[in-house]
Each structure stands twice: as C-alpha cells, then as structure tokens.
Protein backbone atom coordinates (compact mmCIF):
# COMPACT_ATOMS: atom_id res chain seq x y z
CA UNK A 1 34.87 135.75 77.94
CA UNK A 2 36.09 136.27 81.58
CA UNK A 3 39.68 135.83 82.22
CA UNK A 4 40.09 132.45 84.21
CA UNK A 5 43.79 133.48 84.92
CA UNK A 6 44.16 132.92 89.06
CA UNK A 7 41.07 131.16 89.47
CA UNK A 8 40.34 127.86 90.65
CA UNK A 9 40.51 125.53 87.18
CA UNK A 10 37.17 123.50 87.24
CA UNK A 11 37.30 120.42 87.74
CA UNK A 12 35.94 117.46 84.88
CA UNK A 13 35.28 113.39 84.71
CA UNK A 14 35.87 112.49 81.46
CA UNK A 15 36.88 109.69 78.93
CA UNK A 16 40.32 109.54 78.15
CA UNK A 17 41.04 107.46 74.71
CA UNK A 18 41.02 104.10 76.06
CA UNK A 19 37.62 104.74 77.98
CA UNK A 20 38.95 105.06 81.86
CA UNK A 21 37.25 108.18 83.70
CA UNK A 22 40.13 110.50 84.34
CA UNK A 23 39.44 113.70 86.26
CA UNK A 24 41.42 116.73 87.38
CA UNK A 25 42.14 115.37 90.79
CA UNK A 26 44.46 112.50 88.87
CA UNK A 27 46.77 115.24 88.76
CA UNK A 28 46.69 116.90 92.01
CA UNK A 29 49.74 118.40 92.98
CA UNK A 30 51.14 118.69 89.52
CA UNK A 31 51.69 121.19 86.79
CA UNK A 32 48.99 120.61 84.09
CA UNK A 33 48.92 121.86 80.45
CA UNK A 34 45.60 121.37 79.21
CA UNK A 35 44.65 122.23 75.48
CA UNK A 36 41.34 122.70 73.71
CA UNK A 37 41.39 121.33 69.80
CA UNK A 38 38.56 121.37 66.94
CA UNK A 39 38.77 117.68 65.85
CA UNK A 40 40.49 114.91 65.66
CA UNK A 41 42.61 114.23 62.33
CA UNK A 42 41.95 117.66 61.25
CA UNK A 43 45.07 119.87 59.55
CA UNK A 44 45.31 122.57 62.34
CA UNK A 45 44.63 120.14 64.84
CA UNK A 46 47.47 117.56 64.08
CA UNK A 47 49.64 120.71 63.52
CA UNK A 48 49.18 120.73 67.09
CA UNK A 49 49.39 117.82 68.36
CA UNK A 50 52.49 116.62 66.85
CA UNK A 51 54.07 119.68 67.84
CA UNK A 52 52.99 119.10 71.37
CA UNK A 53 54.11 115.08 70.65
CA UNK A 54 57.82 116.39 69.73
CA UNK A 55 58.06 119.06 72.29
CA UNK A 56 56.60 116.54 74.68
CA UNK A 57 59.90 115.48 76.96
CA UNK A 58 60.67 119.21 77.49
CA UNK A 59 57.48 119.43 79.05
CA UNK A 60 57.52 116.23 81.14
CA UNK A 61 61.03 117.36 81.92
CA UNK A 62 59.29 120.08 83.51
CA UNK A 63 57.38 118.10 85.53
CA UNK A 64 54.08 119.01 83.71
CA UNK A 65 51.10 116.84 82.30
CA UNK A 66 50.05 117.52 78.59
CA UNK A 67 45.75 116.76 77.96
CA UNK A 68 44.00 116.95 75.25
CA UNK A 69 40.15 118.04 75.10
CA UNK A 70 37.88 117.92 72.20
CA UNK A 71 34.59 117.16 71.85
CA UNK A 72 35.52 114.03 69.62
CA UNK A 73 34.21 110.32 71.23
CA UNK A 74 37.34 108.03 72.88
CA UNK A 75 37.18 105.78 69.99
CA UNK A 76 38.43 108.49 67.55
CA UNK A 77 40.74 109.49 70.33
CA UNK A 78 42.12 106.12 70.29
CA UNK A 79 42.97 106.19 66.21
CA UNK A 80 44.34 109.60 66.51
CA UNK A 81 46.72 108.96 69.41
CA UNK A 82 47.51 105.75 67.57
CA UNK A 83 48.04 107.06 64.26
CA UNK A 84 50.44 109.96 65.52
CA UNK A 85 52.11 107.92 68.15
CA UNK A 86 51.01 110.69 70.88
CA UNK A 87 52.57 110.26 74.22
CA UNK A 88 49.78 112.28 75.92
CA UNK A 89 45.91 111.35 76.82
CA UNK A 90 43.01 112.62 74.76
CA UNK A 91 39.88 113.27 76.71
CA UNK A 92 36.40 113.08 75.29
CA UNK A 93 34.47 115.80 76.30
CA UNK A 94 31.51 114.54 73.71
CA UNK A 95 28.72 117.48 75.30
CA UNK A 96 30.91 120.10 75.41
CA UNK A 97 30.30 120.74 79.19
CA UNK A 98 34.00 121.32 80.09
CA UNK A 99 34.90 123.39 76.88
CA UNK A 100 32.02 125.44 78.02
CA UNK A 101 33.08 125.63 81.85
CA UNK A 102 36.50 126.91 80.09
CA UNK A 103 35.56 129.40 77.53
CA UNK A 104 36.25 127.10 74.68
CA UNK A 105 33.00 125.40 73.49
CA UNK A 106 32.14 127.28 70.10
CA UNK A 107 28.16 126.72 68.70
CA UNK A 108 26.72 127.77 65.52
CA UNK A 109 23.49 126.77 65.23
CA UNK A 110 23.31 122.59 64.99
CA UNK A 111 26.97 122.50 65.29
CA UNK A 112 29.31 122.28 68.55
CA UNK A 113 33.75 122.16 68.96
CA UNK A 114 36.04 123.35 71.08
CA UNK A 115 38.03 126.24 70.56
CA UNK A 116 41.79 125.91 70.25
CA UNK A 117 42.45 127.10 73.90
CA UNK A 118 44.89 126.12 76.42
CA UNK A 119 45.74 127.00 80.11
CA UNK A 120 48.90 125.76 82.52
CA UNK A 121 47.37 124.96 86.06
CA UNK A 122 49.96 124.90 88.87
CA UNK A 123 49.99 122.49 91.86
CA UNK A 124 47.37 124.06 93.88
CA UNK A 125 45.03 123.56 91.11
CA UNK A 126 45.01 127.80 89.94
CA UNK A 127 45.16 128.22 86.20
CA UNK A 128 48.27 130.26 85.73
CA UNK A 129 48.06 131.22 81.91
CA UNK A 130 45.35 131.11 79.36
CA UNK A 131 46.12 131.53 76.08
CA UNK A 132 42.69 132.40 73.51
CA UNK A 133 44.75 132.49 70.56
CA UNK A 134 46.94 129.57 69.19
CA UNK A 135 49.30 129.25 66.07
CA UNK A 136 49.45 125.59 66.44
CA UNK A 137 53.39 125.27 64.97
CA UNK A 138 54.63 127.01 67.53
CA UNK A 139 52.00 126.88 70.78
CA UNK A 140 54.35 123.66 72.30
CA UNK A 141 57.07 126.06 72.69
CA UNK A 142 55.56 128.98 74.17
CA UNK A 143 53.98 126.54 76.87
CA UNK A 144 57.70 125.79 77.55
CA UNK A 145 58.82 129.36 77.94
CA UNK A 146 55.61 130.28 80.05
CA UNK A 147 56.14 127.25 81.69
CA UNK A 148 59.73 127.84 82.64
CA UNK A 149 58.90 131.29 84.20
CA UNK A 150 56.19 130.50 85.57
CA UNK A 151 57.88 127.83 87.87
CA UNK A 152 60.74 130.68 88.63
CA UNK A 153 58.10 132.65 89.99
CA UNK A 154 56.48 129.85 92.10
C-alpha cells in the first residue's frame, strides 16, 4: 500500500450512527483523527474504542475530531456507541468504498472489514500520520503524542 502521508485525505458521505450523511467537509478546518476498526462489539475493537472514549477530552482538548469507520450498518453503530457510552460518531461505510480509498478494506474471498488503520488530517485537509499497525490499548495515546507534535510543527 502507498503511503497517503501528505496527500490530500479523500473525501466520503457516509452514515454516521443515527443515520445523518456526514462527510469530510463537516470538518473543514479542523484536526481530524479518523480510525479504521473490524466490527462492532468485537474484543480488539472495543479495546479500542473505549480507549479512544477515555482518552477522548485530551483529544478534543486538542482541538481534534475522533471518527470511527467500519464497515458495520448505523443501526449496530447506534448499540455500540450506546452500549459503551462513546462520545465520538461511528460511520457506516457498509461497501467498503472508503476503507478501500484508504488502504484499509481487507477481502478474503466472500468476506469484507476494515483494517484497524488510522490517520490525523490537519486543517487543510492533508493526512499528516498514518499509522498501519495498531495495539488498540495504547493507539489513543500515541494519537495524543503525534498529535501534540504535530501541531508544534504546524
């Protein structure tokens, strides 16, 4: 997979758990941490994003967005959020055509999920840092440090 580091992040329309269309452009101007997860209610996955639910103010005291992306429908979206009390939006990405226009859709024959991949987009919309391999305990905190320096640098 090509490094998207620099480049233009590409834009989506999708879902979000309560079924409103949210797209990239919602967050124009912003810094935006966007992660890729397997599936919803899944041991790895709420590893994740519980992690990213308790690290969450740092972030937002940081000025950044946190989205979630799997290929799971808004309904399930909805429990999960519900169920973990997540502060963030899940979006449905139910094809896969985002994960793919990121690196992170995964197929084996019949079956389709995202990758656990995540990026940090800056302001002007550039994805800043990709990261292709996650340890889900501690991925919340090492978007705060890369966060943090990448904002010194800015």
């Amino acid at each position: 997979m090509k490094s998207l580091k620099n480049s233009k992040a590409p834009n989506f329309n999708l879902k979000d758990e309560s079924g409103n269309i949210i797209s990239l452009g919602y967050f124009k101007e912003k810094w935006i941490v966007i992660f890729f997860y397997p599936k919803d209610d899944t041991p790895g996955c709420t590893k994740e994003v519980c992690s990213f639910r308790d690290d969450y103010s740092a972030i937002k005291s940081l000025g950044a967005h946190v989205i979630g992306i799997s290929l799971d429908k808004a309904n399930s979206h909805e429990k999960f959020k519900k169920k973990y009390q997540l502060p963030f939006m899940l979006l449905s990405d139910p094809q896969g055509e985002v994960a793919k226009k990121y690196g992170a859709l995964f197929r084996f024959m019949f079956i389709k999920f995202s990758k656990r991949h995540s990026f940090i987009i800056d302001p002007q919309g550039l994805i800043r840092k990709e990261y292709r391999s996650v340890n889900p305990s501690t991925h919340s905190i090492q978007i705060i440090n890369d966060l943090k320096l990448l904002q010194r640098s800015n």
